[in-house]
C-alpha atoms as a PDB file:
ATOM      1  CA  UNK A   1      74.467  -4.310  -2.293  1.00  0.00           C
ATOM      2  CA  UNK A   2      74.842  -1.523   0.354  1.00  0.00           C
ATOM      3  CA  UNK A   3      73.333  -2.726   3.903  1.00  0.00           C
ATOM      4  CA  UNK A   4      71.810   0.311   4.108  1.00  0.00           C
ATOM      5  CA  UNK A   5      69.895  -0.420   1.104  1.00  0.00           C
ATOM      6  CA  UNK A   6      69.141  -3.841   2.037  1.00  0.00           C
ATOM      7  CA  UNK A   7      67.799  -1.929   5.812  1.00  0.00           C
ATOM      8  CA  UNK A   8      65.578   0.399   3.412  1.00  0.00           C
ATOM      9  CA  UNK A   9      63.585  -2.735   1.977  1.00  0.00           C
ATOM     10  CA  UNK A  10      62.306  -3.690   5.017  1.00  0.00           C
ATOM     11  CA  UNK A  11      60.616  -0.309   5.082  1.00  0.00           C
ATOM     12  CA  UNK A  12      58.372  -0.892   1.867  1.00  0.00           C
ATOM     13  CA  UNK A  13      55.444  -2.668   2.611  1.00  0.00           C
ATOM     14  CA  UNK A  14      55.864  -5.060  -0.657  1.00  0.00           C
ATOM     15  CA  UNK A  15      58.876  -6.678   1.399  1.00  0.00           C
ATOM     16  CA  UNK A  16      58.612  -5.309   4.894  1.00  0.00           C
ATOM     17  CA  UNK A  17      56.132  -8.711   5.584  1.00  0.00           C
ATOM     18  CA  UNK A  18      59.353 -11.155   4.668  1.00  0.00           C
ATOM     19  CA  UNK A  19      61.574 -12.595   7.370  1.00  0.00           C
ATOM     20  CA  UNK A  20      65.270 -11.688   6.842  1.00  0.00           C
ATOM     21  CA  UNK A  21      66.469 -15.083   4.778  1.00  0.00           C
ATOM     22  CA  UNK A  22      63.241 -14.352   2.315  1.00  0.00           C
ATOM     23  CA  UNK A  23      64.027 -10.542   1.640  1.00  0.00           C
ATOM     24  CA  UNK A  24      67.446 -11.280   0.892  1.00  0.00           C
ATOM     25  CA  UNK A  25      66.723 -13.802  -1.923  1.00  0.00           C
ATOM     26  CA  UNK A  26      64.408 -11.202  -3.272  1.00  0.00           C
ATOM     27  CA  UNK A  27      66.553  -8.029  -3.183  1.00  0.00           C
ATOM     28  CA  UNK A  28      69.133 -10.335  -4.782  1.00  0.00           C
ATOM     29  CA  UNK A  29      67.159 -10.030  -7.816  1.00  0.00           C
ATOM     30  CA  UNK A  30      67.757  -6.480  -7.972  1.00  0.00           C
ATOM     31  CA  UNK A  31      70.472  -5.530 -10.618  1.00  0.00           C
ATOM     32  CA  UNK A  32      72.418  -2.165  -9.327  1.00  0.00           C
ATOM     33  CA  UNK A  33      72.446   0.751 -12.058  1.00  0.00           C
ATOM     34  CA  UNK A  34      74.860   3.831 -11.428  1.00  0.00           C
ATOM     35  CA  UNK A  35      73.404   6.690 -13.394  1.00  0.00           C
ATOM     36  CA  UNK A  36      74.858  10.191 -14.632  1.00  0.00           C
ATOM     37  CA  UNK A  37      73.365  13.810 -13.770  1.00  0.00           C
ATOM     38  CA  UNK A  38      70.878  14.677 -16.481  1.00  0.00           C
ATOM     39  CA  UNK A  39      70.505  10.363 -17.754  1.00  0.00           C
ATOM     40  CA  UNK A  40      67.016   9.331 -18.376  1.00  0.00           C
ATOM     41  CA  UNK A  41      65.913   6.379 -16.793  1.00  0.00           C
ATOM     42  CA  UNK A  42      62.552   5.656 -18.398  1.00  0.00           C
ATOM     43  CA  UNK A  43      60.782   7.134 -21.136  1.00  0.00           C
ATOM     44  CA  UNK A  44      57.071   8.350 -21.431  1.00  0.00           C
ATOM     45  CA  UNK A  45      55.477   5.895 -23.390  1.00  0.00           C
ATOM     46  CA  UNK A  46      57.716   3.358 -23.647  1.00  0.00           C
ATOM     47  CA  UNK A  47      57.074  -0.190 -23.032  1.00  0.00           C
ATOM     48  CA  UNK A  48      57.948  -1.079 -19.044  1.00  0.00           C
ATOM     49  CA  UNK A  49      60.211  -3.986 -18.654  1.00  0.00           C
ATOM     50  CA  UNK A  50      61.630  -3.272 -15.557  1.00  0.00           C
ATOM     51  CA  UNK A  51      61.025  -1.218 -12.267  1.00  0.00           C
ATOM     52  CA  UNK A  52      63.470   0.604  -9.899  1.00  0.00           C
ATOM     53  CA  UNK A  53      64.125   1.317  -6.549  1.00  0.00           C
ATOM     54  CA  UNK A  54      66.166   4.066  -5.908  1.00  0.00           C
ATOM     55  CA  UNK A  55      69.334   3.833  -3.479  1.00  0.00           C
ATOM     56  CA  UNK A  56      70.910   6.978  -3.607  1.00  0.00           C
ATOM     57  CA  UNK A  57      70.417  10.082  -5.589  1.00  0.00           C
ATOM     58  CA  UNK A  58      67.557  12.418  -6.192  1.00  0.00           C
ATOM     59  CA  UNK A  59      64.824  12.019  -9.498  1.00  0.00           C
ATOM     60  CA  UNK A  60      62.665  14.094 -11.762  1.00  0.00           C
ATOM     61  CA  UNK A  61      59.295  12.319 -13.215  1.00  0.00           C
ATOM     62  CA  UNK A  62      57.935  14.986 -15.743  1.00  0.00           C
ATOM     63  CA  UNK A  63      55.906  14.294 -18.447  1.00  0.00           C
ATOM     64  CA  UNK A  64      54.841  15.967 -21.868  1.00  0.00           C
ATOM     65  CA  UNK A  65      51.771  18.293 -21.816  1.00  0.00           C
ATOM     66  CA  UNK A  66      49.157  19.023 -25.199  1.00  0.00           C
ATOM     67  CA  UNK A  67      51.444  22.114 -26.206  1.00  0.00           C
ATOM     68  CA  UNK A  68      54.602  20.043 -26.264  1.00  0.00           C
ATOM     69  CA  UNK A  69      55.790  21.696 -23.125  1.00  0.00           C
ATOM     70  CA  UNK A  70      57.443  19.654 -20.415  1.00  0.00           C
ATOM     71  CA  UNK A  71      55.468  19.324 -16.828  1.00  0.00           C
ATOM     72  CA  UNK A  72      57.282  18.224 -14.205  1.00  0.00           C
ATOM     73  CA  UNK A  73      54.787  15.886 -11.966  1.00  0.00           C
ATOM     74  CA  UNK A  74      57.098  15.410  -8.596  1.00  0.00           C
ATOM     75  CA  UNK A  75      60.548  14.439  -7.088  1.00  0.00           C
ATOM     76  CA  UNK A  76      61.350  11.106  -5.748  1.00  0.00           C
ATOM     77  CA  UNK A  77      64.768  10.013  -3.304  1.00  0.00           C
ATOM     78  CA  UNK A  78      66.646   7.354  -1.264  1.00  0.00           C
ATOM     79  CA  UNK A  79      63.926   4.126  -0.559  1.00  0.00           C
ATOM     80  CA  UNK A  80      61.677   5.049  -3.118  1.00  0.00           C
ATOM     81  CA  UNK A  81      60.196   2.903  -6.045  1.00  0.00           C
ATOM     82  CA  UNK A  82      59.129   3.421  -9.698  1.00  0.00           C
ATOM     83  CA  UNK A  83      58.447   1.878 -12.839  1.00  0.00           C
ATOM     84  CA  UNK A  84      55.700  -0.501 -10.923  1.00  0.00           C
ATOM     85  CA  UNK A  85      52.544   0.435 -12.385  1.00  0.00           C
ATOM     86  CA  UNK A  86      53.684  -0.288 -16.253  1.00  0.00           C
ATOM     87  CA  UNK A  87      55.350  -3.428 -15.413  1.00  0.00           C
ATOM     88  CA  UNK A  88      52.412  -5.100 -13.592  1.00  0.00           C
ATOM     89  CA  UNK A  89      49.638  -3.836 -15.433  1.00  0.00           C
ATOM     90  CA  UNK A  90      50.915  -3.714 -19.055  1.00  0.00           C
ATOM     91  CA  UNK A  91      50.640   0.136 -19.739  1.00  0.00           C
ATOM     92  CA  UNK A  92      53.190   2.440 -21.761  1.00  0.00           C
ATOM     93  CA  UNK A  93      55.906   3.947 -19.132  1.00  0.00           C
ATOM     94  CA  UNK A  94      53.178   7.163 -17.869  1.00  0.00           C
ATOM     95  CA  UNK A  95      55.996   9.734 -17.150  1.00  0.00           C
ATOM     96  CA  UNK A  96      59.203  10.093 -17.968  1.00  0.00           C
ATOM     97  CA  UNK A  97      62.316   9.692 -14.994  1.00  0.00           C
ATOM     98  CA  UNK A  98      65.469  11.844 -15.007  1.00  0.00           C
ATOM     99  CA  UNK A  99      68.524  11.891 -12.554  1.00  0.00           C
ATOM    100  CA  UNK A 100      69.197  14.825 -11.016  1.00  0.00           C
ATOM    101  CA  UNK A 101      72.701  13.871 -10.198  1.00  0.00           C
ATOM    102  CA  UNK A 102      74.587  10.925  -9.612  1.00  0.00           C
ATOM    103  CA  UNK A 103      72.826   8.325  -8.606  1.00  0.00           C
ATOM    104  CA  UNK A 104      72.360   4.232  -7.913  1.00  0.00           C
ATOM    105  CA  UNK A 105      69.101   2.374  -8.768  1.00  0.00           C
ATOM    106  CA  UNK A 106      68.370  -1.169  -8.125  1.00  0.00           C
ATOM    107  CA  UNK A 107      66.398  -2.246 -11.317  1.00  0.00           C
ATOM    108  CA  UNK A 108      64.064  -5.806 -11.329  1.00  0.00           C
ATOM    109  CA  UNK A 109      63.306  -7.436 -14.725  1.00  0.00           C
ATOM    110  CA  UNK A 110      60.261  -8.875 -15.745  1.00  0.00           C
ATOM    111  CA  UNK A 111      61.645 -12.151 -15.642  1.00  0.00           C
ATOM    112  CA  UNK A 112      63.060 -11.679 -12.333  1.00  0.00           C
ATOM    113  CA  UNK A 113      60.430 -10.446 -11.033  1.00  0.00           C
ATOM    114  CA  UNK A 114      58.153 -13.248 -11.960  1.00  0.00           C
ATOM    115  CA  UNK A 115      60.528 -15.693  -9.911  1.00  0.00           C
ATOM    116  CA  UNK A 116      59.918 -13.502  -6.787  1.00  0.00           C
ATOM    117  CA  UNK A 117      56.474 -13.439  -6.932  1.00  0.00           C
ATOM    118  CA  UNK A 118      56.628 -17.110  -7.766  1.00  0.00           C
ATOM    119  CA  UNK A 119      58.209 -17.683  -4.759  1.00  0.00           C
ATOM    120  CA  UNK A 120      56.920 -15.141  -2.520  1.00  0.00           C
ATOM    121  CA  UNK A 121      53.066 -14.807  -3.910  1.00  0.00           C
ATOM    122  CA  UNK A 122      52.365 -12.158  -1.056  1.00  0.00           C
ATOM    123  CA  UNK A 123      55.044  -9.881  -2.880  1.00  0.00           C
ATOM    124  CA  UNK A 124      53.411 -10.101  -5.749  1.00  0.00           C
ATOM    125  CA  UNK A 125      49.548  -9.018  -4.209  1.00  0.00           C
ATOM    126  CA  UNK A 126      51.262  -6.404  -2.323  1.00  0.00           C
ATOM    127  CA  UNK A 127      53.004  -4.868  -5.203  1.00  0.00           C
ATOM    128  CA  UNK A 128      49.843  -5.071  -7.079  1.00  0.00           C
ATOM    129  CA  UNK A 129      48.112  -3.195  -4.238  1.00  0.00           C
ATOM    130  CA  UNK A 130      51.071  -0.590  -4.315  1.00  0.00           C
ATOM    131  CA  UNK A 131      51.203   0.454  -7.190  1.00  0.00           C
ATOM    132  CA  UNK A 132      46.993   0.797  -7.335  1.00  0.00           C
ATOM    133  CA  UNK A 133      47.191   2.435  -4.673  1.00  0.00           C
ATOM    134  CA  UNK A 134      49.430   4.756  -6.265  1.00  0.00           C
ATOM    135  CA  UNK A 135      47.149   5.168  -9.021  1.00  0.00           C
ATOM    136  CA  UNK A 136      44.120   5.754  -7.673  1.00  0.00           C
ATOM    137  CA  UNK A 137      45.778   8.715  -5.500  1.00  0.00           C
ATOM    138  CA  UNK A 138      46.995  10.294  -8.499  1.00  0.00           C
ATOM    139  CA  UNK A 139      43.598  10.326 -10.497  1.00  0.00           C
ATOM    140  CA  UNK A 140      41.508  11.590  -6.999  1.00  0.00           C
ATOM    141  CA  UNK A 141      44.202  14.237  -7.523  1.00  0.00           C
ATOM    142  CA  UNK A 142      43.766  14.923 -11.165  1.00  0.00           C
ATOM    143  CA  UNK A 143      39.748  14.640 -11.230  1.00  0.00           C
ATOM    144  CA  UNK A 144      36.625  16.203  -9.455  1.00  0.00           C
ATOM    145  CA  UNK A 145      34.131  12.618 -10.070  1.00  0.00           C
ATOM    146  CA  UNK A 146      37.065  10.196  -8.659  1.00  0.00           C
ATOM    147  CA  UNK A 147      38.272  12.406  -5.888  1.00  0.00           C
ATOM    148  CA  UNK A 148      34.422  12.247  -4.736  1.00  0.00           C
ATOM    149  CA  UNK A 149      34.148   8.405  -5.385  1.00  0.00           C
ATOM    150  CA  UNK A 150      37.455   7.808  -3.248  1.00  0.00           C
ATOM    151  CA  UNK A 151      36.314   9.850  -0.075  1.00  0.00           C
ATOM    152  CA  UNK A 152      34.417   7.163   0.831  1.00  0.00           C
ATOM    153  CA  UNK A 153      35.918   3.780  -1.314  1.00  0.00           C
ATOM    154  CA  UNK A 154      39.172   4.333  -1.475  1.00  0.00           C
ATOM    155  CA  UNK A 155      40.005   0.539   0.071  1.00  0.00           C
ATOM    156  CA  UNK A 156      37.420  -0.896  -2.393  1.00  0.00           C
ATOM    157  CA  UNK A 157      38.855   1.030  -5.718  1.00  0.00           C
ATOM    158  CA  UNK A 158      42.151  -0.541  -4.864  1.00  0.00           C
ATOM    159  CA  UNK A 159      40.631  -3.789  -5.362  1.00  0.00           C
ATOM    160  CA  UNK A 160      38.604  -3.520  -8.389  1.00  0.00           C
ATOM    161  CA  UNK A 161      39.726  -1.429 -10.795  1.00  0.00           C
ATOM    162  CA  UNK A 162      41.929  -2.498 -13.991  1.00  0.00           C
ATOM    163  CA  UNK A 163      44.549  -1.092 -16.277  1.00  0.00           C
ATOM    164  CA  UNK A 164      43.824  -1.717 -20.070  1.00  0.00           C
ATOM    165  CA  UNK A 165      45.712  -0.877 -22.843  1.00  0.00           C
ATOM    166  CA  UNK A 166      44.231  -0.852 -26.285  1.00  0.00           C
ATOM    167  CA  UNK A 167      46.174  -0.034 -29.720  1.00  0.00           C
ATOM    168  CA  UNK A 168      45.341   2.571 -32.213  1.00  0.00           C
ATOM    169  CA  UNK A 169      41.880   2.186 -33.937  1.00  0.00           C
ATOM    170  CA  UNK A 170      40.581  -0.493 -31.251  1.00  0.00           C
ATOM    171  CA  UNK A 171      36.902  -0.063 -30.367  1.00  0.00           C
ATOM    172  CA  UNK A 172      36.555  -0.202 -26.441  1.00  0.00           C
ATOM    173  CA  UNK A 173      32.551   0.360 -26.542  1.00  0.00           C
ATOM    174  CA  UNK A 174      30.390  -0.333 -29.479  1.00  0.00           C
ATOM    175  CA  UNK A 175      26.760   1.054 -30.155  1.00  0.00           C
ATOM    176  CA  UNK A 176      24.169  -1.246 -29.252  1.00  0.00           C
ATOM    177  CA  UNK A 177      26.707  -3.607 -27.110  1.00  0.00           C
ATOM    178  CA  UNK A 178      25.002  -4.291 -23.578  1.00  0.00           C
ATOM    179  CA  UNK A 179      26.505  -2.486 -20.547  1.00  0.00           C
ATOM    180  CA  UNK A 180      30.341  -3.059 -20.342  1.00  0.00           C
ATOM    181  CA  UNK A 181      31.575  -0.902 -17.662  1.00  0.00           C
ATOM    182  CA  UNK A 182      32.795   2.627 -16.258  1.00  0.00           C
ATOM    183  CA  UNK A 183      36.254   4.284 -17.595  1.00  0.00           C
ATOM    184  CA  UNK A 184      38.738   7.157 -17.336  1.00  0.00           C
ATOM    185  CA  UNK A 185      40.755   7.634 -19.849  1.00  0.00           C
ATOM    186  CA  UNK A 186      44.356   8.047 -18.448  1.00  0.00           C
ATOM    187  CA  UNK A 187      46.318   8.022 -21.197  1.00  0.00           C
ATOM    188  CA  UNK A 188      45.814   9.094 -25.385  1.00  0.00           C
ATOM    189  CA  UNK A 189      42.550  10.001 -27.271  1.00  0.00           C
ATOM    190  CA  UNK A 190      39.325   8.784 -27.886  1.00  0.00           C
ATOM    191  CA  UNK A 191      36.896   9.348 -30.762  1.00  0.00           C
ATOM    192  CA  UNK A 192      33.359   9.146 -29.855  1.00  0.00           C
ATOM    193  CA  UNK A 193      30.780   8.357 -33.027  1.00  0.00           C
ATOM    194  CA  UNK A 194      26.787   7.578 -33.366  1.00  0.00           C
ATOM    195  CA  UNK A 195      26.303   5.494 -36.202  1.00  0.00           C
ATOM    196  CA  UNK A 196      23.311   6.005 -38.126  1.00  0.00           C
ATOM    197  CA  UNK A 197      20.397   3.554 -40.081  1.00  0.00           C
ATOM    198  CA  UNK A 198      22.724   4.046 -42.966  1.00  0.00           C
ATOM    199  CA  UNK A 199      25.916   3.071 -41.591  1.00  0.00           C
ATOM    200  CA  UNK A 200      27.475   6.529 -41.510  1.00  0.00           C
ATOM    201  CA  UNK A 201      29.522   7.949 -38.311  1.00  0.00           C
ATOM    202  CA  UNK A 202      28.419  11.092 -36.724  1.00  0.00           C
ATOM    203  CA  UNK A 203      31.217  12.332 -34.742  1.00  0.00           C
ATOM    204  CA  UNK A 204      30.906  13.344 -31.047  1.00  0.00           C
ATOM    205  CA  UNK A 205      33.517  15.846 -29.219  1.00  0.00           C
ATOM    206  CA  UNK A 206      37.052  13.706 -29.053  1.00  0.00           C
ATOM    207  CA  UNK A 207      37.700  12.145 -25.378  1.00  0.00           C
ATOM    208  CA  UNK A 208      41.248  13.177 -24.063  1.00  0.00           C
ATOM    209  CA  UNK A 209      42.824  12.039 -20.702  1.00  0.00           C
ATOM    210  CA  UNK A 210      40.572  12.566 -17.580  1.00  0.00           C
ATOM    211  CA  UNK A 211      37.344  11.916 -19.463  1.00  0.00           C
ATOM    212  CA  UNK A 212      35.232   9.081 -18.542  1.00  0.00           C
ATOM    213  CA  UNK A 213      32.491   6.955 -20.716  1.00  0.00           C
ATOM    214  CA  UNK A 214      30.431   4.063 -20.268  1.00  0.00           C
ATOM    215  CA  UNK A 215      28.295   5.841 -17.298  1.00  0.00           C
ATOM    216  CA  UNK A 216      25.017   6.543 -20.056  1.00  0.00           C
ATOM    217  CA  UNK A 217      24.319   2.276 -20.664  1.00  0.00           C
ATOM    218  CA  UNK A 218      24.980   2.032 -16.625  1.00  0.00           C
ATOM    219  CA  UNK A 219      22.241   4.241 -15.674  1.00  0.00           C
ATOM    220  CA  UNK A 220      19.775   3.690 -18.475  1.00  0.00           C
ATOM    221  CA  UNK A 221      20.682  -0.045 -18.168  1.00  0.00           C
ATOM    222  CA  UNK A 222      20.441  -0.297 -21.898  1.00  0.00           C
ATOM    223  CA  UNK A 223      22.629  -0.704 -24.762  1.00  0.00           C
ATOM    224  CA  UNK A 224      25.835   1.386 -25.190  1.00  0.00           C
ATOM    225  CA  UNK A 225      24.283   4.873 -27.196  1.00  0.00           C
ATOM    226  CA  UNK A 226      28.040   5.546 -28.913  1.00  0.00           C
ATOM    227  CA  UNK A 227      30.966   3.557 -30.052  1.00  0.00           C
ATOM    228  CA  UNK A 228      34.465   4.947 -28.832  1.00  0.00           C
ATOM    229  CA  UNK A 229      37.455   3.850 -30.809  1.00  0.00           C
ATOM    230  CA  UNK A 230      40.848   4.600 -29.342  1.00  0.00           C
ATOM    231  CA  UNK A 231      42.213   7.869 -31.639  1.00  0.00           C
ATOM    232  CA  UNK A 232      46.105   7.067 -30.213  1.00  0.00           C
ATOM    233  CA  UNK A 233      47.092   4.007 -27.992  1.00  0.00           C
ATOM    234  CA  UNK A 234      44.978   4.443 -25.120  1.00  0.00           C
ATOM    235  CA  UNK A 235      45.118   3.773 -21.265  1.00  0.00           C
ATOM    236  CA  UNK A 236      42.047   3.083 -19.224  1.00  0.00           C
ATOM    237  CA  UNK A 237      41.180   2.707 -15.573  1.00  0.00           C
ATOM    238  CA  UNK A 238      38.567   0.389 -15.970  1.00  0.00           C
ATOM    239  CA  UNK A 239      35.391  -0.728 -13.341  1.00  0.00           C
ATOM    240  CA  UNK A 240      33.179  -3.073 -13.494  1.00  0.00           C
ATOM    241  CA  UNK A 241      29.383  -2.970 -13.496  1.00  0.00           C
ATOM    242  CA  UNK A 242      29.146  -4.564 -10.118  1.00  0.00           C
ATOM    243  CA  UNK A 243      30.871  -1.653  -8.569  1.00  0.00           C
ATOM    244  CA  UNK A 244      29.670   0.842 -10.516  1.00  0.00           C
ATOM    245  CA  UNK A 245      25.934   0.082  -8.965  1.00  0.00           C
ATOM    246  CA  UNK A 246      27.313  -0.756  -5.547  1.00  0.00           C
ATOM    247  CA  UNK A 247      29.734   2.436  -4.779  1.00  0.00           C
ATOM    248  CA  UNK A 248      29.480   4.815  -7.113  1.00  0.00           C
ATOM    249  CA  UNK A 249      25.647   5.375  -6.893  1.00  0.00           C
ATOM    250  CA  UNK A 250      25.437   4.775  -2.992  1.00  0.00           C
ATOM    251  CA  UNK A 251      26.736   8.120  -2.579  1.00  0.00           C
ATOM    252  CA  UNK A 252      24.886  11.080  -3.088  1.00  0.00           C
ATOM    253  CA  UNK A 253      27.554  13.678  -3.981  1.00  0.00           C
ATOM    254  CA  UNK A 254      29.150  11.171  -6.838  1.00  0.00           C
ATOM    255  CA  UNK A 255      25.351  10.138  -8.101  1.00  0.00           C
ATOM    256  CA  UNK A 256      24.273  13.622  -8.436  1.00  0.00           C
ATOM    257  CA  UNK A 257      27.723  14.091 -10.649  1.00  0.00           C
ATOM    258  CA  UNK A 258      27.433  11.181 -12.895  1.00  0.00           C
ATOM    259  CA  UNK A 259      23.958  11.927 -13.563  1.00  0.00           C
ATOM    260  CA  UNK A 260      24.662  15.759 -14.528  1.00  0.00           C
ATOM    261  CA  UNK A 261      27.528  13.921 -16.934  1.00  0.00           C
ATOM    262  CA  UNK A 262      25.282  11.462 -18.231  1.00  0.00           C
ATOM    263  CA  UNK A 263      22.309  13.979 -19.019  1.00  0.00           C
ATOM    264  CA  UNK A 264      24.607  15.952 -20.660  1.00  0.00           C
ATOM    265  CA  UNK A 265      25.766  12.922 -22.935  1.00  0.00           C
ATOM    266  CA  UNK A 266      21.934  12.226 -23.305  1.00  0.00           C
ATOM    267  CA  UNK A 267      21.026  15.677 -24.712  1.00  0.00           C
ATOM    268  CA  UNK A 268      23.949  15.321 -27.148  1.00  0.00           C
ATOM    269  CA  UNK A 269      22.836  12.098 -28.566  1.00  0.00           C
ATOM    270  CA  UNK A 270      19.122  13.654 -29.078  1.00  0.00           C
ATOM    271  CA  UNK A 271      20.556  16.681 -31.007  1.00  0.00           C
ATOM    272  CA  UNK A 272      22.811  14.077 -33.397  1.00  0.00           C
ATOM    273  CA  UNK A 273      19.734  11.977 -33.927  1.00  0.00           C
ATOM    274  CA  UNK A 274      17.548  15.316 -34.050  1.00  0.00           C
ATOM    275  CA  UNK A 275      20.171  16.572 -37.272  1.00  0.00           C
ATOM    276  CA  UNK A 276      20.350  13.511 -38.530  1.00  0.00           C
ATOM    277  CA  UNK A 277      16.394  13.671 -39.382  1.00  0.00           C
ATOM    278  CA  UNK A 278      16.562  17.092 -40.306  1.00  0.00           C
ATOM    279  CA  UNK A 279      19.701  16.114 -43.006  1.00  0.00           C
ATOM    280  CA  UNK A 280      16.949  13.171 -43.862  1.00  0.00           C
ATOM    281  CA  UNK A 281      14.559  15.812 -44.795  1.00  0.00           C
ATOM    282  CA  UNK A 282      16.568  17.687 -46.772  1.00  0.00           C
ATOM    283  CA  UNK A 283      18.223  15.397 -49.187  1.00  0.00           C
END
């Protein structure tokens, strides 16, 4: 490996805590990967087996948009890592990686990995922390409600929220379940159904990414009002009700939101059970 990308890893705070004997043994691990201009790395919505740091060379991460169009999301270089967040928390690759020239990665398998962190168990909370962190910055970035609910809990959302992945056709909230929780879709589509007396589904508006559910139950502390069943494989940034009632509604800008959401959600459900007695009527 080349000392000067040995020197880089004491930089990153997952191994900048290790004394020099301990970060070698770990960057050991690493497999170097010479890659082509224009060779893709990972692919959006693959499985992730493997994360990267990058040596030398410069990278694309783009991803693909609704229309089919391609959306190029930043640029990463020398002492950089990716590939993290799907190998930790079990979610699809979120974004696609591209060379942009010739370059050298250091990749870590799964299996690898899980010797380090065996090992080293503060490598494996930091990386964990990392690659939160990471996420959390990118959805304050993407939505209004979470960049208001990170202002103030930024160092608290780090440590409670949770990745899930659920297949096609997987019901993540059922009607007239208690309370389960607070979620963002990140990733895929939702559909959002009442069920009435008779059994039959009355559709809501489909969720797509950036929408978040679960806040109606939470405030009313009731049952859940809808089921959603995931449309496509889905991704979720998931919260528990604990925090929920302890950050989100301690702050006055983020409880005013969530409460202009939920009354929204609460006038829809009236109208679906207001048509459903009017269809009731008329058969």
């Amino acid at each position: 490996m080349p000392p000067a990308a040995l020197a880089a890893f004491t930089a990153v705070p997952p191994f900048s805590s290790l004394d020099g004997a301990s970060l070698s043994s770990v960057v050991a691990r690493f497999e170097p990967v010479r890659v082509a201009e224009g060779e893709v790395v990972i692919e959006e919505g693959d499985d992730g087996a493997c994360m990267y740091f990058i040596a030398q060379g410069r990278f694309r991460v783009h991803r693909r948009a609704d229309d089919g169009a391609t959306r190029t999301l930043a640029e990463m270089g020398e002492g950089e890592f990716f590939g993290e967040m799907s190998l930790l928390s079990g979610a699809p690759r979120f974004a696609t990686v591209e060379a942009l020239g010739p370059g050298e990665l250091l990749r870590l398998h799964r299996r690898d990995l899980d010797v380090v962190v065996a090992t080293h168990p503060d490598v494996g909370r930091a990386l964990e922390r990392f690659y939160k962190e990471r996420l959390v910055a990118n959805v304050a970035r993407a939505s209004r409600l979470f960049h208001l609910i990170v202002e103030g809990h930024r160092d608290a959302l780090v440590q409670v929220v949770r990745v899930e992945t659920h297949p096609a056709g997987a019901l993540l909230l059922v009607q007239g379940d208690p309370a389960k929780g607070f979620f963002l879709l990140l990733r895929g589509s939702c559909e959002v159904f009442h069920r009435s007396a008779e059994g039959r589904e009355i559709a809501y508006p489909t969720m797509h990414e950036g929408d978040v559910f679960g806040e109606l139950s939470l405030l009313q502390d009731g049952a859940i009002t809808a089921s959603v069943r995931a449309r496509t494989r889905a991704v979720v940034l998931a919260m528990g009700r604990q925090w929920f009632d302890e950050m989100l509604l301690s702050s006055q800008s983020v409880r005013s939101e969530i409460y202009a959401l939920a009354g929204d959600r609460s006038q829809r459900t009236r109208e679906l059970i207001v048509r459903e007695e009017l269809e009731k009527r008329l058969i």
